[in-house]
Protein backbone atom coordinates (compact mmCIF):
# COMPACT_ATOMS: atom_id res chain seq x y z
CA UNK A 1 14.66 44.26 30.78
CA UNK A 2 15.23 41.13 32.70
CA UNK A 3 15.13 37.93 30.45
CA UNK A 4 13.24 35.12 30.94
CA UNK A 5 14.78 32.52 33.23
CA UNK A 6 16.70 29.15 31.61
CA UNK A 7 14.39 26.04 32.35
CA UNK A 8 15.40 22.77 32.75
CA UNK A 9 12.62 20.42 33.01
CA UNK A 10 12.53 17.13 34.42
CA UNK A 11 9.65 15.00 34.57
CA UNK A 12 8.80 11.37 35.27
CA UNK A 13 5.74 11.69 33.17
CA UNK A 14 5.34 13.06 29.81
CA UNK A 15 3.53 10.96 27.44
CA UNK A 16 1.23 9.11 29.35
CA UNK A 17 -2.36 9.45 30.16
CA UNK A 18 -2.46 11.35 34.21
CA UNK A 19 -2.66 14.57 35.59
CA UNK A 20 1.59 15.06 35.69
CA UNK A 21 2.21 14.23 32.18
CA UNK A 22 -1.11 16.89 30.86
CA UNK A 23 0.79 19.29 32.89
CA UNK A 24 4.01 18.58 31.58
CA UNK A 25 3.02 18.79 28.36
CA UNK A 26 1.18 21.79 28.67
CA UNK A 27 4.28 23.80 30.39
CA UNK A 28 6.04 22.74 26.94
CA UNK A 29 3.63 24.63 24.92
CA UNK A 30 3.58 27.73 27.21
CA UNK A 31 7.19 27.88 27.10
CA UNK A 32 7.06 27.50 23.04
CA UNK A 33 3.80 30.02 22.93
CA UNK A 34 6.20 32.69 25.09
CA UNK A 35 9.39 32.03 23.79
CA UNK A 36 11.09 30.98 26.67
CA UNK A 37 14.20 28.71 27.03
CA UNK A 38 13.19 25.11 28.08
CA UNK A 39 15.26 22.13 28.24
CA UNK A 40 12.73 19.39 28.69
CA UNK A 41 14.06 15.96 30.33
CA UNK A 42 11.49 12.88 30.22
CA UNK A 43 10.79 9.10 29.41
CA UNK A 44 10.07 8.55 25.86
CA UNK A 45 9.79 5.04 23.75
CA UNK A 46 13.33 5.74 22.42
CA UNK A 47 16.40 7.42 23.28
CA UNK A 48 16.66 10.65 20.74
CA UNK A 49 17.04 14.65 21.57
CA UNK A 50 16.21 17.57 19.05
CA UNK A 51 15.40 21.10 19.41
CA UNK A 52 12.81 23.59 17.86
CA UNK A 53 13.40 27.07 18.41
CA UNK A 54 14.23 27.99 22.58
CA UNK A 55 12.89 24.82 23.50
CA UNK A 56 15.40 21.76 23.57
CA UNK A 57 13.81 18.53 23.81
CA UNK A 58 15.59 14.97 25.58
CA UNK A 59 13.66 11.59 25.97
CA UNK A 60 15.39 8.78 27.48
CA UNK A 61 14.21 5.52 27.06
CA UNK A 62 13.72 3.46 30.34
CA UNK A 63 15.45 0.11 30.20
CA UNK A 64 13.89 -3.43 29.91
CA UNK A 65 14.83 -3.52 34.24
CA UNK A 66 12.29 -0.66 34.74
CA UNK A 67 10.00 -1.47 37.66
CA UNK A 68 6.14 -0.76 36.58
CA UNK A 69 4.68 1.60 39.24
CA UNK A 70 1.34 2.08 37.58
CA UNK A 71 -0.42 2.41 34.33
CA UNK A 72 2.04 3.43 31.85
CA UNK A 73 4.84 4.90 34.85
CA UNK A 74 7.97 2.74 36.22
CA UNK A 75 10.83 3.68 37.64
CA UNK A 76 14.28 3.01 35.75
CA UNK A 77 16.75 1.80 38.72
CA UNK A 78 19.83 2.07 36.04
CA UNK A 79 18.65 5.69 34.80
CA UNK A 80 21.98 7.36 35.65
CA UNK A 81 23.40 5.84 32.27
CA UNK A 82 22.11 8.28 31.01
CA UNK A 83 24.33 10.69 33.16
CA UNK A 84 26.93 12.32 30.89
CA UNK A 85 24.01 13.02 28.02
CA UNK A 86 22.56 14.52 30.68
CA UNK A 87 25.57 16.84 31.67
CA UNK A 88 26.22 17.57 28.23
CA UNK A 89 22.55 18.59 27.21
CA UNK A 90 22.70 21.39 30.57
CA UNK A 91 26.28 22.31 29.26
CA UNK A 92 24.69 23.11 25.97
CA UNK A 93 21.79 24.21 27.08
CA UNK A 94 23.13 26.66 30.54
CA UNK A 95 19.96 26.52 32.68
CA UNK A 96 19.80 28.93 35.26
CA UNK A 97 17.07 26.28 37.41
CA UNK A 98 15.99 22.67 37.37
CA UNK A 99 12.34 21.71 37.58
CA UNK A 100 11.90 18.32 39.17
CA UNK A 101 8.16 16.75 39.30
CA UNK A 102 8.85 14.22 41.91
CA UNK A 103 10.96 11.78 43.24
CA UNK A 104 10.95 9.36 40.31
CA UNK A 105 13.93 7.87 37.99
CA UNK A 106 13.85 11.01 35.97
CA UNK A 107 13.18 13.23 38.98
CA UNK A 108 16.25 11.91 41.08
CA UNK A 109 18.11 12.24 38.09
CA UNK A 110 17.39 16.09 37.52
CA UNK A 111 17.90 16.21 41.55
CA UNK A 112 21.74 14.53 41.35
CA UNK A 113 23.42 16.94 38.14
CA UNK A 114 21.44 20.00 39.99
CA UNK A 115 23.25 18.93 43.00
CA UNK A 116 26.81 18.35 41.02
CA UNK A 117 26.25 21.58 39.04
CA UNK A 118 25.38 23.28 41.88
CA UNK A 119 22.12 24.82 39.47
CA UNK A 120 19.32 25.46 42.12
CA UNK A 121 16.24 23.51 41.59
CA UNK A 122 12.12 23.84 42.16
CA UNK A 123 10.24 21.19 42.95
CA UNK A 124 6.75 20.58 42.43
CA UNK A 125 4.09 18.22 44.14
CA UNK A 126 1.97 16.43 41.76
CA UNK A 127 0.41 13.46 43.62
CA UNK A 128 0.25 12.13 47.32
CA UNK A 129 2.95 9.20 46.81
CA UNK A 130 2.14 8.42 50.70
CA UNK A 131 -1.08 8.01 50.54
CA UNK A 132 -0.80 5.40 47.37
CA UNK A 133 1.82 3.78 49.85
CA UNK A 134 -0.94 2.97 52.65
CA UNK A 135 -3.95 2.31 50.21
CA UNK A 136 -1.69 -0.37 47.98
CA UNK A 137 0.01 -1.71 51.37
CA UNK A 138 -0.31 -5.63 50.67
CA UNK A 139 -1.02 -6.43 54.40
CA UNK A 140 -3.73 -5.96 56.90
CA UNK A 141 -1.48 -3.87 58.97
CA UNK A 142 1.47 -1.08 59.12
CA UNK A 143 -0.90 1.11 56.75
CA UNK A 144 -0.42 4.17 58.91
CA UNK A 145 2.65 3.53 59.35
CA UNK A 146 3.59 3.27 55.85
CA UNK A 147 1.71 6.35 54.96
CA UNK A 148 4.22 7.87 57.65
CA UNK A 149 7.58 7.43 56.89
CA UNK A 150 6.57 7.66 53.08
CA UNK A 151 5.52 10.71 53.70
CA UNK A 152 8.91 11.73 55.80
CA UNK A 153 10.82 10.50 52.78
CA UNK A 154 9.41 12.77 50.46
CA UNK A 155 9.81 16.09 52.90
CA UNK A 156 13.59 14.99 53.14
CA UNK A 157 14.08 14.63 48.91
CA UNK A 158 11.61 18.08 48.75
CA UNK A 159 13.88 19.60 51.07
CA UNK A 160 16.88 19.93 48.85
CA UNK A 161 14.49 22.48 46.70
CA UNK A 162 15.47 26.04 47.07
CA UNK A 163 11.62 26.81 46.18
CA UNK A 164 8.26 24.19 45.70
CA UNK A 165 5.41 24.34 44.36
CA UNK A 166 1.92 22.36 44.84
CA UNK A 167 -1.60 22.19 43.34
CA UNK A 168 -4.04 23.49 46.29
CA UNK A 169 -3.80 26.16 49.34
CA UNK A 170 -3.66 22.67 51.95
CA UNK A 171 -0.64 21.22 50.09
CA UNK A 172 0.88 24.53 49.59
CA UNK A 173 0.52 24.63 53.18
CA UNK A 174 1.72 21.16 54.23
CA UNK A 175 4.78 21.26 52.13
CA UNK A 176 6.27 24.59 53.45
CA UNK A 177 5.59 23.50 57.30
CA UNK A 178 7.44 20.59 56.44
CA UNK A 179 10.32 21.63 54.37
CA UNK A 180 10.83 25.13 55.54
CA UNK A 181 11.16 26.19 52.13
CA UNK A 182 9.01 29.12 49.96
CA UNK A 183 6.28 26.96 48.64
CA UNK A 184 4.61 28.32 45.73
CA UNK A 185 1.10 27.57 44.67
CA UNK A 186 0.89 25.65 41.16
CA UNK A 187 -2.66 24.94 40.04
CA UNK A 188 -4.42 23.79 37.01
CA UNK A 189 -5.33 25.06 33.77
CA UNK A 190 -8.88 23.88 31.79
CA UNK A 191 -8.84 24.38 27.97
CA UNK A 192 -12.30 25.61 27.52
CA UNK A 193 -12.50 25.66 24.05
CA UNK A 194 -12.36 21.96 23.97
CA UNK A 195 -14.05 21.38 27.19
CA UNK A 196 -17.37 23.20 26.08
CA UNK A 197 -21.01 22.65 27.33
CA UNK A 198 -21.95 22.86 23.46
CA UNK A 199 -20.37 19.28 22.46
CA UNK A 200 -22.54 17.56 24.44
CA UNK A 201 -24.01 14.73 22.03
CA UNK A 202 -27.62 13.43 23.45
CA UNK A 203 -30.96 14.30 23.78
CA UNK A 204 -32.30 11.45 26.15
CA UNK A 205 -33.89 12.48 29.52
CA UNK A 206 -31.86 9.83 31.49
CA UNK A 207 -29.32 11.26 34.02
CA UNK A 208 -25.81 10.17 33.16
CA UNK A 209 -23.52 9.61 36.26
CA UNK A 210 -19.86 10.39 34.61
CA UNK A 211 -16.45 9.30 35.74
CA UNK A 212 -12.54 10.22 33.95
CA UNK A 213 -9.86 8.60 35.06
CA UNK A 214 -7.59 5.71 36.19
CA UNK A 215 -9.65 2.93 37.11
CA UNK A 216 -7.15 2.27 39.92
CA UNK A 217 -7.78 1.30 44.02
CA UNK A 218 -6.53 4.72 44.93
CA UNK A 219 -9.11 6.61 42.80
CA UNK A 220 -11.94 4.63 45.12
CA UNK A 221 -14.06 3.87 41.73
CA UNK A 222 -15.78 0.86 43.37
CA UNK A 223 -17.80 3.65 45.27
CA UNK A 224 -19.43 4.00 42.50
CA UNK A 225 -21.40 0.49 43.04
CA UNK A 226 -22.53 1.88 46.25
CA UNK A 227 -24.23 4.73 44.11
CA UNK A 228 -25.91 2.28 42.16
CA UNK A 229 -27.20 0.64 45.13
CA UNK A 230 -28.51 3.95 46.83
CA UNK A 231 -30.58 4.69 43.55
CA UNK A 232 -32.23 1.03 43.29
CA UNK A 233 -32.83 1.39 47.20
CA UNK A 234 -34.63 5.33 45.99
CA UNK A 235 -36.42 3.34 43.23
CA UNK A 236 -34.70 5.29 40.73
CA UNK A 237 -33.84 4.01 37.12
CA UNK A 238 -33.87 6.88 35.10
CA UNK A 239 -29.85 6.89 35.55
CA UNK A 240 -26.95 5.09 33.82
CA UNK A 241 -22.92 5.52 33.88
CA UNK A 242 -20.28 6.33 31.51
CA UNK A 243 -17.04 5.38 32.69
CA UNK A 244 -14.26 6.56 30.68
CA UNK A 245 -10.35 5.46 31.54
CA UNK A 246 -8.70 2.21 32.08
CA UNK A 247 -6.76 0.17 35.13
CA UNK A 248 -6.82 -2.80 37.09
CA UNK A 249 -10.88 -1.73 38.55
CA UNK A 250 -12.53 -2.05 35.15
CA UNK A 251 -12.82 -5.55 34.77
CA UNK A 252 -14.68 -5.17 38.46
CA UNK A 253 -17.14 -2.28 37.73
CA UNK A 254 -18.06 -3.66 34.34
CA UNK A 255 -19.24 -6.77 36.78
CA UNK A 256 -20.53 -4.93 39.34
CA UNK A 257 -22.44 -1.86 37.88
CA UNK A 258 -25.60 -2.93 35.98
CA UNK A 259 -26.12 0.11 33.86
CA UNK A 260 -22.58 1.17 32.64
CA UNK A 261 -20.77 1.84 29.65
CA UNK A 262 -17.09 1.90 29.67
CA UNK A 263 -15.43 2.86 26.76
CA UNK A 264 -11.78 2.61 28.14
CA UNK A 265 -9.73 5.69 27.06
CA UNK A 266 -11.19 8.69 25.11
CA UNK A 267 -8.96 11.65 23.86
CA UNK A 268 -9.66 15.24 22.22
CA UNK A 269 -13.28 15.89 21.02
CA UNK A 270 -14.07 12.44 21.48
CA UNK A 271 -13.04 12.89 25.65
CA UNK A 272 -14.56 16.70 25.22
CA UNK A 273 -17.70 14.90 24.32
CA UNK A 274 -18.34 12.20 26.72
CA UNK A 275 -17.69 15.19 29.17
CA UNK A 276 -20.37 17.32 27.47
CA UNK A 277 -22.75 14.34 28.07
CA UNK A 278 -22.82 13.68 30.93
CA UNK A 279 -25.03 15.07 33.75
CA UNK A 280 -23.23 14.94 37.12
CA UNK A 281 -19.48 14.33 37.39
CA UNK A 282 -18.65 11.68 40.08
CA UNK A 283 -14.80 11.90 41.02
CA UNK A 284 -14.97 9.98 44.65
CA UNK A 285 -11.11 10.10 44.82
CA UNK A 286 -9.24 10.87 48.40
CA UNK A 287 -6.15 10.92 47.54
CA UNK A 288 -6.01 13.81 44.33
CA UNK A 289 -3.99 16.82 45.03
CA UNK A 290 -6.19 18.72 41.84
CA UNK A 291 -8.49 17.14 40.11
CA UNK A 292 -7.96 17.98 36.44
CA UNK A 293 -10.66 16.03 34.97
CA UNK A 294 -13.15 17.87 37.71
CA UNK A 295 -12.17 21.14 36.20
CA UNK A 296 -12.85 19.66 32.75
CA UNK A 297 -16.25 18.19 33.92
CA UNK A 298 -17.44 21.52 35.01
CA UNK A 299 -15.93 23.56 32.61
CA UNK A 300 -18.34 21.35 30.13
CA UNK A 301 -21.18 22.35 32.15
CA UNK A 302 -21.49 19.49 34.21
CA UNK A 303 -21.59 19.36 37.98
CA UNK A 304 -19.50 17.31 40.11
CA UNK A 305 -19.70 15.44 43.53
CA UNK A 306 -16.82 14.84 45.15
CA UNK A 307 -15.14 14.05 48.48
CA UNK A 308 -14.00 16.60 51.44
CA UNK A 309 -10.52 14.74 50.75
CA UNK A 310 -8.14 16.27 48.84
CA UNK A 311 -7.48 19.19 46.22
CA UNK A 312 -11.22 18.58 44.03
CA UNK A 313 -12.88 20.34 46.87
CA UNK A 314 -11.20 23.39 46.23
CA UNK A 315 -12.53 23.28 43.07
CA UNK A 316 -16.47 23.06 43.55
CA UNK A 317 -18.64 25.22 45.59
CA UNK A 318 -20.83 23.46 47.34
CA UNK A 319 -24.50 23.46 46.00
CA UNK A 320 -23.34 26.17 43.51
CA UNK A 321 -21.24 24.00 40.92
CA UNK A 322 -21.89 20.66 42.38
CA UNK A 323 -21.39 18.96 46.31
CA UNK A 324 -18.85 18.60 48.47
CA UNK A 325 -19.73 15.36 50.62
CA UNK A 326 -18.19 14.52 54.01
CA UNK A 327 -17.95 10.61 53.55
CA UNK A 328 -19.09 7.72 51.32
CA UNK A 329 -22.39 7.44 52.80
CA UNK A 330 -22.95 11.79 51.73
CA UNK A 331 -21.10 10.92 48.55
CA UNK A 332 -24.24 8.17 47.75
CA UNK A 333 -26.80 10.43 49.10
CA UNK A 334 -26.10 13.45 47.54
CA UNK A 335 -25.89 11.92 44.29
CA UNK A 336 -29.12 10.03 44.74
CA UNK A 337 -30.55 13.83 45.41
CA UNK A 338 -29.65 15.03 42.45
CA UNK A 339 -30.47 12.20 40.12
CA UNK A 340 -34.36 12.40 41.65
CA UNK A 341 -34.54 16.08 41.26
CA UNK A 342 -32.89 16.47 37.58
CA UNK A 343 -34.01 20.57 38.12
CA UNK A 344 -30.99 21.11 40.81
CA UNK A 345 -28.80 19.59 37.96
CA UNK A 346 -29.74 22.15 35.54
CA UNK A 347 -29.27 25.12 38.00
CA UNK A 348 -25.99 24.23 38.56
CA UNK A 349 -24.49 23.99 34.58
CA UNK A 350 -24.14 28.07 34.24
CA UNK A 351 -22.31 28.23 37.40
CA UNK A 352 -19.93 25.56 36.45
CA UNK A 353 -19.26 26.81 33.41
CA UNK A 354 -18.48 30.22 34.75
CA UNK A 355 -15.73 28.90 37.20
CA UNK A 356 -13.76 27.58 34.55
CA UNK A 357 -13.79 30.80 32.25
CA UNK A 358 -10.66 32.50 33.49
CA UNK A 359 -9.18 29.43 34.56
CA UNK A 360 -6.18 29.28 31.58
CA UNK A 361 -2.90 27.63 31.45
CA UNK A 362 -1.02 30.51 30.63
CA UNK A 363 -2.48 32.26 33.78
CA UNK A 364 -1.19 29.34 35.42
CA UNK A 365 2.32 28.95 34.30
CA UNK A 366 2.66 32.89 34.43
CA UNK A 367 3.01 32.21 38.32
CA UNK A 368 5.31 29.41 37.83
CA UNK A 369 7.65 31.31 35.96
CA UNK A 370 7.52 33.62 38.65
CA UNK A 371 8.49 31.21 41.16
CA UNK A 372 11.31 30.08 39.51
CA UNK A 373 12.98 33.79 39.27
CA UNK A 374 12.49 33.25 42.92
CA UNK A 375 14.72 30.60 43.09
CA UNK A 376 17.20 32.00 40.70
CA UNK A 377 17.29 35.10 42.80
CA UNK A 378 18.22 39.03 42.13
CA UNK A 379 20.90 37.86 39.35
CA UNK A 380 19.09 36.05 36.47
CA UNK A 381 22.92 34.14 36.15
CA UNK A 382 22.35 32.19 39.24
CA UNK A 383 22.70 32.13 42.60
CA UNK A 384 25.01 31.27 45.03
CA UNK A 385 24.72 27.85 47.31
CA UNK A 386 21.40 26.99 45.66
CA UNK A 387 20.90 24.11 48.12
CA UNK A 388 20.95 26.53 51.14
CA UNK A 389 18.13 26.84 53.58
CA UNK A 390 15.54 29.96 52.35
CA UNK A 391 13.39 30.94 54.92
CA UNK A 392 9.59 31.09 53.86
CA UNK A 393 9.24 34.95 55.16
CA UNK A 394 11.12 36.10 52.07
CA UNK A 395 8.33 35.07 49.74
């Protein structure tokens, strides 16, 4: 019987609070749950490495030069000190592959000792770097082309993969045309034990318009005033928001949205809750490649609205589970609809709920393991010239 492939995992994003470091995390446990030989490579608060059972465990701690990116993520520009623990940890360790998340410190580090090892590597797409490059562009101009050659940067570091992986069927797509390497499809898990219709916490008849997330430009929260705005214009006030998550856009909704509670960060059952409580998810993000917290809102039984942009619409079926709106003026519409006709709400919990059922992380990671046995080839020892072109009609 063919053993398990030797993992080692290098992400940017471990500990904090976003979509990449949940699935990091959660890869960790599968590999722990299965048994399976992980050597897990990420930012911690302190330098330190242990090991528990098959899984071997390495933070590095980012320097006092790191260069903040976002909430809780920077980039370390002198991260290759950590070079020869590095070496050492995959000499004890013997991977057979190297998991990169992206082309962060840790990610370029992973990327450099695969390439000196000669180990061949998977990488995965987690979030559209090139579209955050145009939206935070500081000047009135050059957006496009900023978008552009971002976007070209990241094909060329992807293109040293000998296999990828991304969240939704259009990235999936996208990354294979522009690599010309087997691109795998990676998407989410939901833990709906957790995520439950049955923790919800009220009894009110007022519709509660929910959000989870960064509270950042990219995540186009300050949409969410236009909402307001459509339901004053309907006449409707039987409506508030809870706003859960943090960034630089709080400070702006809490001025701007007169019925809103924001309670900054929730985690566990108290998160699981606020889900559970609300009415209609509103996630009016572009630029998400998944949409974890949608999955999570629906998997609690509540509906969500979001854009045509993106991985969320994959993830809702229009007027089944929730709307899929073709702009910001749909977006306000729609969601004025639903908060005047609370019985379209309803009709729509037991269909979200259903969607998430068989939606697990182990179902999920089950197919990543599988692409990296791809990329380690017939031989579960390795493969020769890992960094050679594989032509995406072997998949």
């Amino acid at each position: 019987m063919k053993r398990a492939p030797r993992v080692a995992f290098f992400t940017d994003s471990f500990h904090d609070v976003n979509g990449v470091a949940h699935t990091s995390r959660q890869l960790d446990a599968f590999a722990r749950r299965r048994g399976y030989p992980l050597l897990s490579v990420h930012a911690g608060p302190v330098t330190k490495s242990w090991q528990e059972g098959l899984v071997s465990t390495v933070e590095l701690g980012r320097s006092r030069s790191r260069v903040p990116l976002d909430d809780g993520l920077a980039f370390d520009p002198f991260i290759l000190r950590f070079w020869k623990q590095c070496w050492k940890a995959l000499d004890d360790f013997r991977p057979d592959v190297i998991h990169i998340t992206g082309p962060g410190d840790l990610g370029w580090l992973g990327m450099l000792l695969a390439w000196r090892r000669n180990h061949p590597v998977v990488a995965s797409w987690h979030t559209n770097l090139h579209e955050y490059a145009a939206r935070r562009w500081p000047l009135p101009w050059g957006r496009r082309q900023a978008q552009d050659v971002s976007f070209t940067g990241l094909m060329q570091f992807y293109k040293v993969a000998r296999a990828c992986m991304a969240p939704n069927e259009e990235l999936r797509s996208l990354v294979e045309r522009h690599t010309h390497r087997p691109t795998f499809l990676m998407e989410r898990g939901i833990d709906t034990d957790l995520f439950h219709p049955s923790r919800r916490k009220r009894s009110d008849d007022a519709v509660v318009l929910g959000y989870v997330g960064r509270l950042r430009p990219e995540k186009n929260v300050r949409l969410l005033a236009d909402v307001e705005r459509g339901l004053t214009a309907a006449g409707l006030t039987n409506y508030r928001f809870l706003i859960v998550g943090d960034g630089s856009q709080r400070d702006w909704l809490r001025e701007n949205l007169k019925r809103a509670e924001l309670p900054g960060v929730l985690k566990g059952e108290a998160l699981a809750e606020a889900y559970a409580s609300m009415d209609v998810f509103l996630f009016p993000s572009t630029t998400d490649t998944y949409g974890n917290v949608v999955a999570e809102a629906l998997a609690s039984g509540v509906p969500a609205v979001v854009t045509s942009e993106g991985g969320p619409k994959f993830l809702v079926s229009d007027g089944v589970t929730g709307c899929v709106t073709k702009d910001e003026a749909d977006f306000v519409r729609r969601t004025v609809e639903l908060v005047a006709n609370p019985s379209r709400i309803d009709a729509m919990r037991a269909p979200a709920r259903a969607w998430a059922q068989d939606r697990s992380w182990d179902s999920v990671f089950e197919k990543v393991w599988e692409c990296y046995e791809f990329a380690v080839g017939d031989s579960i020892a390795g493969c020769p010239q890992p960094f050679a072109t594989v032509s995406s009609k072997t998949r």
